[in-house]
N, C-alpha and C. Protein backbone atom coordinates (compact mmCIF):
# COMPACT_ATOMS: atom_id res chain seq x y z
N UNK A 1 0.84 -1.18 0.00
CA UNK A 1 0.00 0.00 0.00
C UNK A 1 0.89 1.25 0.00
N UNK A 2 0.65 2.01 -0.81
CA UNK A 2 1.33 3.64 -0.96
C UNK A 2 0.39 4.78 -0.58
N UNK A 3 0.82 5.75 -0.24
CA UNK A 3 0.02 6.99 -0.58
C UNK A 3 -0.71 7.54 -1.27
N UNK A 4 -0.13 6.93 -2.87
CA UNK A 4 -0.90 7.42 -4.28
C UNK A 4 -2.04 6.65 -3.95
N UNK A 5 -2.32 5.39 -3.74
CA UNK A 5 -2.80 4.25 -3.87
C UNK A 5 -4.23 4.24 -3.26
N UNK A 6 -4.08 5.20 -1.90
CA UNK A 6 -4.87 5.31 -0.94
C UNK A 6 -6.29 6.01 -1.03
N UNK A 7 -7.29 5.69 -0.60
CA UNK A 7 -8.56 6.56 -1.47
C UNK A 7 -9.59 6.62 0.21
N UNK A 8 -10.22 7.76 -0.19
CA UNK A 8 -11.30 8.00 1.26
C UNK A 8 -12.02 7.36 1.36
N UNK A 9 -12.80 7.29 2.59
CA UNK A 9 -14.13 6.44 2.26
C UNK A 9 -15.39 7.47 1.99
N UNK A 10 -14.77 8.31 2.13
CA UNK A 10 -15.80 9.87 1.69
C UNK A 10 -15.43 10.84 0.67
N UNK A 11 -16.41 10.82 0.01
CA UNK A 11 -15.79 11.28 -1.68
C UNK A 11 -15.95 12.83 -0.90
N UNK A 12 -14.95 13.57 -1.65
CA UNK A 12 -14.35 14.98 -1.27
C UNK A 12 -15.62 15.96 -1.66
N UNK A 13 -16.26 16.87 -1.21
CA UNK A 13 -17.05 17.83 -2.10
C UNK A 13 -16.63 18.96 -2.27
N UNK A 14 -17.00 19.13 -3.87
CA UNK A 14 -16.18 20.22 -4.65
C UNK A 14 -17.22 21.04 -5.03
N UNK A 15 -17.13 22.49 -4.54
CA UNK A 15 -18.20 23.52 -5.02
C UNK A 15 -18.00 23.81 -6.68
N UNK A 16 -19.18 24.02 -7.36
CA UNK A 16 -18.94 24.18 -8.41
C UNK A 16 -18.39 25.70 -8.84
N UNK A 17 -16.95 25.80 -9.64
CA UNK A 17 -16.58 26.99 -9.78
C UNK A 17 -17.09 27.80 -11.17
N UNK A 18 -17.68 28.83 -10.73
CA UNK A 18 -18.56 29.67 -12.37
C UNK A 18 -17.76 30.68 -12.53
N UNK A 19 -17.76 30.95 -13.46
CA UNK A 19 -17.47 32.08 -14.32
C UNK A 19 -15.89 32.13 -14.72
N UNK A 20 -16.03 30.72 -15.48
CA UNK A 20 -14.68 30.50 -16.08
C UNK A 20 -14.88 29.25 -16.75
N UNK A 21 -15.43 29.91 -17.83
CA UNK A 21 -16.13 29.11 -19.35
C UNK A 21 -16.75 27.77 -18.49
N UNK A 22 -17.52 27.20 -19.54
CA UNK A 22 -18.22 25.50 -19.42
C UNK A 22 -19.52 26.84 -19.33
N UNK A 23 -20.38 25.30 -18.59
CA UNK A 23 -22.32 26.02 -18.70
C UNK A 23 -22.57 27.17 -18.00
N UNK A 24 -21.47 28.00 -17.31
CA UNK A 24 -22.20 29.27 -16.68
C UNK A 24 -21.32 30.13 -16.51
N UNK A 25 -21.80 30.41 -17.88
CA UNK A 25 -21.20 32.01 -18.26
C UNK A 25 -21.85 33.28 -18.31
N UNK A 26 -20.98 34.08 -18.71
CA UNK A 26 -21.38 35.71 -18.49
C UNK A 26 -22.24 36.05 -17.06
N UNK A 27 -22.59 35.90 -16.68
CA UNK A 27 -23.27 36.44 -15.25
C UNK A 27 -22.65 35.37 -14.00
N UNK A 28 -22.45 34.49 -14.43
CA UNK A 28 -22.44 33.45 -13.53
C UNK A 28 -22.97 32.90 -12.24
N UNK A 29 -24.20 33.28 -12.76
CA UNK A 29 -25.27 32.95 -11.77
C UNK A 29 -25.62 34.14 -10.98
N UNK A 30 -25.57 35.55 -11.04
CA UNK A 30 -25.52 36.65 -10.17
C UNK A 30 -26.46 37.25 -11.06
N UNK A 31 -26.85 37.18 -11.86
CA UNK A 31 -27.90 37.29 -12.58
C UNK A 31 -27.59 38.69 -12.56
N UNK A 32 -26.97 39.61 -12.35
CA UNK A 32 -26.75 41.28 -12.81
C UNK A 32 -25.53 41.49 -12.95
N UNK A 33 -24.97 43.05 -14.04
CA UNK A 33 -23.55 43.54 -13.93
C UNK A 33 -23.45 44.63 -12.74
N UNK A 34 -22.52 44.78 -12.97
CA UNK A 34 -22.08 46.08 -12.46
C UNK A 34 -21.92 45.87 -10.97
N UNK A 35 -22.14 46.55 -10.04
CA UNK A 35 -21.73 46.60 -8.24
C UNK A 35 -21.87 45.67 -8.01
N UNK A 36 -23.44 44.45 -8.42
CA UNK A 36 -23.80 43.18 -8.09
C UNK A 36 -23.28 42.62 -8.44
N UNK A 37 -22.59 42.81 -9.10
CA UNK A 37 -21.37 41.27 -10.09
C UNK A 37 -20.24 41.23 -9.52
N UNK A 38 -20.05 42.37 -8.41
CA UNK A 38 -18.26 42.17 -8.47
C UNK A 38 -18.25 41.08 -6.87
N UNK A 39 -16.94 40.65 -6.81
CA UNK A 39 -16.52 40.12 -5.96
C UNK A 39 -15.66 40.81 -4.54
N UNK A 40 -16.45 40.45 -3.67
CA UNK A 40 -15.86 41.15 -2.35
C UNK A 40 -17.02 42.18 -2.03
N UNK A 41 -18.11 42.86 -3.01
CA UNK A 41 -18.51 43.80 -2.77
C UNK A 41 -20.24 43.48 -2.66
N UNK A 42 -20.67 44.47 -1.49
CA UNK A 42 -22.33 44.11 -1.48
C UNK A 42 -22.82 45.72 -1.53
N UNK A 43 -24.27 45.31 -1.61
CA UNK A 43 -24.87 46.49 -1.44
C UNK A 43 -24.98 47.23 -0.47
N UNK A 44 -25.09 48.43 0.35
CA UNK A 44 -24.80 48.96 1.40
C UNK A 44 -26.73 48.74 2.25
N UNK A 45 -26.68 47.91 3.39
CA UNK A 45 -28.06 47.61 3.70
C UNK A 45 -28.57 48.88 3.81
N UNK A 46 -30.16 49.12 3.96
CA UNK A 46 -30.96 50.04 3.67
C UNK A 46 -31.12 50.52 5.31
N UNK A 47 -30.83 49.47 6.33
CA UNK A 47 -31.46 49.30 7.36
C UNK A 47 -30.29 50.48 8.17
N UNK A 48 -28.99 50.68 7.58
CA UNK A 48 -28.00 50.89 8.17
C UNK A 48 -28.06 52.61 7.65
N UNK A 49 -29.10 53.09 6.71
CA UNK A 49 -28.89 54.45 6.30
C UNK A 49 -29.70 55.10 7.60
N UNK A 50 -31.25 53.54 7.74
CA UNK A 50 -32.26 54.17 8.42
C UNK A 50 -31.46 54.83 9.70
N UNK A 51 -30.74 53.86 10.22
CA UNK A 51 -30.07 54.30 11.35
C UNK A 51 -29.24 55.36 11.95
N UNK A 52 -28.23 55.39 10.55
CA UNK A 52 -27.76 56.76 10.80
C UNK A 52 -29.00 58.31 10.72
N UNK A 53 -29.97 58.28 10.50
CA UNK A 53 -30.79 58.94 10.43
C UNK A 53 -31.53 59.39 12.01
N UNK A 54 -31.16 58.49 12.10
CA UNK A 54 -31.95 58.56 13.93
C UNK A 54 -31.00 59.13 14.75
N UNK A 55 -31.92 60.27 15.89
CA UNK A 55 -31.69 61.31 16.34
C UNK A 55 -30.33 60.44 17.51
N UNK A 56 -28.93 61.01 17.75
CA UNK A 56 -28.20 60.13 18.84
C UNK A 56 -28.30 61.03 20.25
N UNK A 57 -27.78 60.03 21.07
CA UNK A 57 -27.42 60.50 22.48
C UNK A 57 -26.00 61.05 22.68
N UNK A 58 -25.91 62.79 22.78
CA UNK A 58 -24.46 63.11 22.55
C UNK A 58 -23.97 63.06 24.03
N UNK A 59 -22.53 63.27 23.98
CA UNK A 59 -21.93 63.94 25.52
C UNK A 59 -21.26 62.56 26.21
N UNK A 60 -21.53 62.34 27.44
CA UNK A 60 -20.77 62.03 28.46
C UNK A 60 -21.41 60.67 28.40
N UNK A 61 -22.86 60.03 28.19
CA UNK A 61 -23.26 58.61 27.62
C UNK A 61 -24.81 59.22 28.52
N UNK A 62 -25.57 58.36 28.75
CA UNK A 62 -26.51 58.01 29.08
C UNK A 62 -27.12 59.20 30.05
N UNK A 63 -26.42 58.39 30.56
CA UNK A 63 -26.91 58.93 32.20
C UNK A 63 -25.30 60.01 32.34
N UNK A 64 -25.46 61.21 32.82
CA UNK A 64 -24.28 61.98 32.62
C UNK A 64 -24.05 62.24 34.04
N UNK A 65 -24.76 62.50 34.77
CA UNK A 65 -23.84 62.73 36.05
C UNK A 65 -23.59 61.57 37.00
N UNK A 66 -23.74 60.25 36.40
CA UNK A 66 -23.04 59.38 36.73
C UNK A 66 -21.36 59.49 36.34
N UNK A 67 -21.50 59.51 34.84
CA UNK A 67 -20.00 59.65 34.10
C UNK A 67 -19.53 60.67 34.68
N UNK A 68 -20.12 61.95 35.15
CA UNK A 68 -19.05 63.59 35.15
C UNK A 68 -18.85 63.08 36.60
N UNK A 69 -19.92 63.05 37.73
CA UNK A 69 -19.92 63.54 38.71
C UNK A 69 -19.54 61.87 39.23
N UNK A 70 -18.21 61.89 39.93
CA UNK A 70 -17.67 60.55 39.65
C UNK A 70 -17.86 60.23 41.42
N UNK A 71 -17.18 61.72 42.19
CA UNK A 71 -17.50 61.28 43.84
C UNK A 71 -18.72 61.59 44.42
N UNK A 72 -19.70 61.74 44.29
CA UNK A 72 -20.45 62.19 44.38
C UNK A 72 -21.05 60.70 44.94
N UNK A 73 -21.38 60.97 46.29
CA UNK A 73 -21.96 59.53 47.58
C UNK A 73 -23.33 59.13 46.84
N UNK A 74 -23.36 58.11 46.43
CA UNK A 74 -25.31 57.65 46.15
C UNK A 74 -25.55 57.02 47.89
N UNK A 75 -26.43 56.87 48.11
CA UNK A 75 -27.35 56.19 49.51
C UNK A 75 -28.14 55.14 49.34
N UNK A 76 -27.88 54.50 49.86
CA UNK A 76 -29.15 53.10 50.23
C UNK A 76 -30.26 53.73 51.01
N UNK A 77 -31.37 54.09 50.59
CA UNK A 77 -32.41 54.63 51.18
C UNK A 77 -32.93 53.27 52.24
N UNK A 78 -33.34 53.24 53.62
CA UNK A 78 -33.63 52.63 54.75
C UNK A 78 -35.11 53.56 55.27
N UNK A 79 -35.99 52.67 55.68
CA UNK A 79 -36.82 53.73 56.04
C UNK A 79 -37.39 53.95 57.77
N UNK A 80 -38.36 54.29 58.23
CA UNK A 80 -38.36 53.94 59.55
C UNK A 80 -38.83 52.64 59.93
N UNK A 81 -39.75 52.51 58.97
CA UNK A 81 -40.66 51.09 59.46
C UNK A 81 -39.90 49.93 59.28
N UNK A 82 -38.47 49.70 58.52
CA UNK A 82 -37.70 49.00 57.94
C UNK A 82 -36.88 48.61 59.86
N UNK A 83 -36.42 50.11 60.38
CA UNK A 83 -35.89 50.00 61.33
C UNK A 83 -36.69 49.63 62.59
N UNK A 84 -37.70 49.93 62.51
CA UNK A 84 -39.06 49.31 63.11
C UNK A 84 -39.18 48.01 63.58
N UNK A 85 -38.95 47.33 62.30
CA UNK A 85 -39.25 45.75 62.57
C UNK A 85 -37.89 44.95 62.82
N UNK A 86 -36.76 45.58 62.09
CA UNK A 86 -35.77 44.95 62.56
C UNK A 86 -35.10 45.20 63.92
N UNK A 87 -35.38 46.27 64.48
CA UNK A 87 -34.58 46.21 65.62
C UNK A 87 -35.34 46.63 67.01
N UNK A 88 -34.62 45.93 68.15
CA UNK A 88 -35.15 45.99 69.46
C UNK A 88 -34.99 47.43 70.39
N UNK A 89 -35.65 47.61 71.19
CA UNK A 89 -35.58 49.17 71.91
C UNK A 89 -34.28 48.94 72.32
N UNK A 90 -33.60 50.08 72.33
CA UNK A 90 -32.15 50.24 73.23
C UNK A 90 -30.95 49.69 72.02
N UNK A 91 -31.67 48.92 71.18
CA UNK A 91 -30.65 48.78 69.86
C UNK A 91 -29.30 49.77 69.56
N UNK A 92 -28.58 49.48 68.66
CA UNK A 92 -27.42 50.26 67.86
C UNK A 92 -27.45 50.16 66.65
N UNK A 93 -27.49 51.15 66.13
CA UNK A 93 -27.80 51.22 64.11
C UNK A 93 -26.54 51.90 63.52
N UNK A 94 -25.72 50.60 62.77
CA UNK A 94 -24.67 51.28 62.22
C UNK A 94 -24.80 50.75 60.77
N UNK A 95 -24.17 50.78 59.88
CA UNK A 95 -24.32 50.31 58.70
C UNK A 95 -23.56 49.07 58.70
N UNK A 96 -22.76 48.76 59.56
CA UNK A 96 -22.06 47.06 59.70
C UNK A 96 -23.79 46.39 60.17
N UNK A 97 -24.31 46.82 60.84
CA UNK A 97 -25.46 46.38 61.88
C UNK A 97 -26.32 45.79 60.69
N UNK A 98 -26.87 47.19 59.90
CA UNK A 98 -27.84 46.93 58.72
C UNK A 98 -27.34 46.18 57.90
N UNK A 99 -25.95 45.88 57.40
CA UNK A 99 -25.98 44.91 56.58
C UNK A 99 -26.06 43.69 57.05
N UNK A 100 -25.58 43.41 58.31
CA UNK A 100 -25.39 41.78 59.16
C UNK A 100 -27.50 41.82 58.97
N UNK A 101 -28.23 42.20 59.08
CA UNK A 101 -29.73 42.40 59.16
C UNK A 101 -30.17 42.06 57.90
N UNK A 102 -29.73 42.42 56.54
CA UNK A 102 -29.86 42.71 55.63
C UNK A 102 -30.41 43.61 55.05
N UNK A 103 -30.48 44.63 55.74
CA UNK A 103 -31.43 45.94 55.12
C UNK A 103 -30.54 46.41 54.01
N UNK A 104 -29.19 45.83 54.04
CA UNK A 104 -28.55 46.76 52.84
C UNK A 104 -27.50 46.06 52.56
N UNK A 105 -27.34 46.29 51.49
CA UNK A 105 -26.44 45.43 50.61
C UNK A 105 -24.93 45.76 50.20
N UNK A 106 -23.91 45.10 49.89
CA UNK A 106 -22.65 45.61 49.86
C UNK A 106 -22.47 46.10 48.39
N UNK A 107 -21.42 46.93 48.03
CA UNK A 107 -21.06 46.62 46.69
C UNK A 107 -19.57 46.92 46.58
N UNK A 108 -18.73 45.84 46.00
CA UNK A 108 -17.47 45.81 45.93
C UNK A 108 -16.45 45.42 46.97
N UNK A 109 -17.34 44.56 47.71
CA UNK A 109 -16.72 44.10 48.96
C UNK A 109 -16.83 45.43 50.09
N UNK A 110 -17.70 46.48 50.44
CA UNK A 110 -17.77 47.32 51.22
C UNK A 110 -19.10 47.42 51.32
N UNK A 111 -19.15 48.03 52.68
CA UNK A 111 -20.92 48.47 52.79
C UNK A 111 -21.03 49.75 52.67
N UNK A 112 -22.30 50.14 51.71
CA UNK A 112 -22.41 51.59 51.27
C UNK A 112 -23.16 52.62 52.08
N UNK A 113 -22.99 53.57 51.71
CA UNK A 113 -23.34 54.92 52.43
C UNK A 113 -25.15 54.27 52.78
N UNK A 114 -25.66 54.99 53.99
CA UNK A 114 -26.82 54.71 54.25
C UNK A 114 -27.34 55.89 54.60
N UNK A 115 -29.12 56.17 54.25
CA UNK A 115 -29.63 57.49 54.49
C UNK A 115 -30.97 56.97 55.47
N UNK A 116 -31.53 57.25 56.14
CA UNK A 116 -32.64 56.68 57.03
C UNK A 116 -33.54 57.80 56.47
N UNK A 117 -34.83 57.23 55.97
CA UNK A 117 -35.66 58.49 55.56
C UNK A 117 -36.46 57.99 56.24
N UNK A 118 -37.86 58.67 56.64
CA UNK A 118 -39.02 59.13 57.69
C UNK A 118 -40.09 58.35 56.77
N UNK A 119 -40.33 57.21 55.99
CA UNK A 119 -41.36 56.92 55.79
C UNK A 119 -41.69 55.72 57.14
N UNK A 120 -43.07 55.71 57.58
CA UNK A 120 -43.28 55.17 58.58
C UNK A 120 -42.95 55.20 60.10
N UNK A 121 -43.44 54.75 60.94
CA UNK A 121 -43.31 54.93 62.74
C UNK A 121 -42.37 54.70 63.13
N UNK A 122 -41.84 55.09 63.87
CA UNK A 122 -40.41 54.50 65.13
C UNK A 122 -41.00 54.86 66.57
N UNK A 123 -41.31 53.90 67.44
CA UNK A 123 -41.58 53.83 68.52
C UNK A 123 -40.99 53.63 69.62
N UNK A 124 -39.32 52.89 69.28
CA UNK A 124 -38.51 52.27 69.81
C UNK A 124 -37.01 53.36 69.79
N UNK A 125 -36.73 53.54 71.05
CA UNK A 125 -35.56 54.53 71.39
C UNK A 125 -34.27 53.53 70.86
N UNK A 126 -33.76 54.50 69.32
CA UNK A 126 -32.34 53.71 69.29
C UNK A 126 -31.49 54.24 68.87
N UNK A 127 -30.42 53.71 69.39
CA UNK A 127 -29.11 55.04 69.11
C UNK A 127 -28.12 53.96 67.43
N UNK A 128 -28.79 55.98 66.96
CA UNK A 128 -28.12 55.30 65.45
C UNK A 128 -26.85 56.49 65.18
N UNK A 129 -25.61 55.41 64.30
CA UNK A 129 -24.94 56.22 63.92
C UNK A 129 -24.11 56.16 62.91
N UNK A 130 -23.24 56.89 62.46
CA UNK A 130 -22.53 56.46 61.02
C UNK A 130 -23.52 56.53 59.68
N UNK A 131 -24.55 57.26 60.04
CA UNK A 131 -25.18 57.20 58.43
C UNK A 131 -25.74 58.83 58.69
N UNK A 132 -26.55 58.81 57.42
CA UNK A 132 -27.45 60.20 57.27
C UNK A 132 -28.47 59.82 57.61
N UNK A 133 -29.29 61.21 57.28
CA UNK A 133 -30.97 61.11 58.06
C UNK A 133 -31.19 62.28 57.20
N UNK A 134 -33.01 62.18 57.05
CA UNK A 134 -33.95 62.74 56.59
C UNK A 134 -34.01 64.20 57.94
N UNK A 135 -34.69 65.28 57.41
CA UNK A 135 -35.12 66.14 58.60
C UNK A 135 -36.34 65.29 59.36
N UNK A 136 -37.55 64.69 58.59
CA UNK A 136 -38.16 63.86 58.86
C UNK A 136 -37.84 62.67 60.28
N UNK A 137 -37.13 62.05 59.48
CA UNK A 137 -36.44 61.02 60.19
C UNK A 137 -35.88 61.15 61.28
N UNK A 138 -35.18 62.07 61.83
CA UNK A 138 -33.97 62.87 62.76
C UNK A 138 -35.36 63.40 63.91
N UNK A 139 -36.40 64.02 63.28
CA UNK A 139 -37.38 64.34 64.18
C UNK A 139 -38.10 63.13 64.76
N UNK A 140 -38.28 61.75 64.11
CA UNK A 140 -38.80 60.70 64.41
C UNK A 140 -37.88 59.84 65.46
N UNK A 141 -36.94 59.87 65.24
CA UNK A 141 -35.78 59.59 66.15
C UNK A 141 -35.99 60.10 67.38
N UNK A 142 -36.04 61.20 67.42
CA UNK A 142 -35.64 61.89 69.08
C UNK A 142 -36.67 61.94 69.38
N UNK A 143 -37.78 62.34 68.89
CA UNK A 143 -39.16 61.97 69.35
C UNK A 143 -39.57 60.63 70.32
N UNK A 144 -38.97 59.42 69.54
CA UNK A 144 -39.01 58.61 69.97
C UNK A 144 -38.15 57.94 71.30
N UNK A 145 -37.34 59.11 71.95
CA UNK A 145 -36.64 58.70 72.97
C UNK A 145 -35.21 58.29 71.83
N UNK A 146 -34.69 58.23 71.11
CA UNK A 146 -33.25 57.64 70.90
C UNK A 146 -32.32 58.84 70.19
N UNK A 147 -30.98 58.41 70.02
CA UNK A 147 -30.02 59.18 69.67
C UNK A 147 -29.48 59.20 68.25
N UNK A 148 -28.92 60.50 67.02
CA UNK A 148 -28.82 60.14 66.04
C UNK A 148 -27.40 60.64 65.87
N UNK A 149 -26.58 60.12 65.68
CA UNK A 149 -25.30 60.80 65.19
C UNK A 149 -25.00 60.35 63.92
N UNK A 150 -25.57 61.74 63.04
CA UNK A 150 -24.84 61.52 61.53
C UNK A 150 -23.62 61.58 60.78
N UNK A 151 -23.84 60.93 59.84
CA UNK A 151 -22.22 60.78 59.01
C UNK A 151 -22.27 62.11 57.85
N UNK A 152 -23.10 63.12 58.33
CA UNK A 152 -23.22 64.16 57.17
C UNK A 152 -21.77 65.09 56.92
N UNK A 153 -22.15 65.53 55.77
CA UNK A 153 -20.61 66.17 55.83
C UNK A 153 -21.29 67.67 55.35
């Protein structure tokens, strides 16, 4: 047995090549001249003019004072009734506290800024600290017998 000798058990498939004489000539199956006939080249889609036509979003992207305004603190909004149910009279509210609770969530391996806003009751005296507060909230607090020391700047 040789190399020459040797044959597949799967016959090879060969695309048929046009437009170089035998049965399919002059167009070679493209059925038009000119831009449509050539090779390498298509028509420019219609869908792609529509598009450039449509009005864009200029500047900084989307949302812009995300992109410009880069330090600028966002807050985990917390509310009263949130602090309500999770915690006992005489409690401590820090943002290590709220996240071990789950009222708030980390991002990037840190726990984020927290704001306590005044929706709902606080009945329960508790000394909170390390975050912000609502004017709302700050009045619901001391009202309620407890202490607020904010992280405002």
């Amino acid at each position: 047995m040789q190399t020459n000798t040797l044959k597949s058990k799967t016959e090879r498939i060969r695309s048929t090549r046009v437009g170089r004489g035998g049965k399919r000539g002059k167009t070679s199956g493209r059925g038009t001249k000119g831009q449509n006939a050539r090779a390498g080249h298509r028509k420019r889609p219609e869908m792609r003019d529509l598009i450039k036509k449509l009005p864009k979003l200029r500047g900084h992207g989307k949302n812009r004072s995300r992109t410009v305004r880069t330090t600028r603190l966002t807050y985990v909004p917390v509310n009263l009734a949130a602090l309500e149910a999770a915690f006992a009279a005489g409690d401590t509210v820090t943002p290590a506290v709220l996240f071990k609770k789950g009222l708030v969530t980390a991002r990037a391996g840190r726990v984020r800024s927290v704001k306590i806003l005044g929706t709902g009751t606080l009945t329960k005296s508790l000394a909170i600290s390390g975050v912000s507060a609502s004017a709302s909230a700050r009045a619901a607090v001391e009202k309620a017998g407890g202490s607020l020391l904010t992280n405002d700047l």
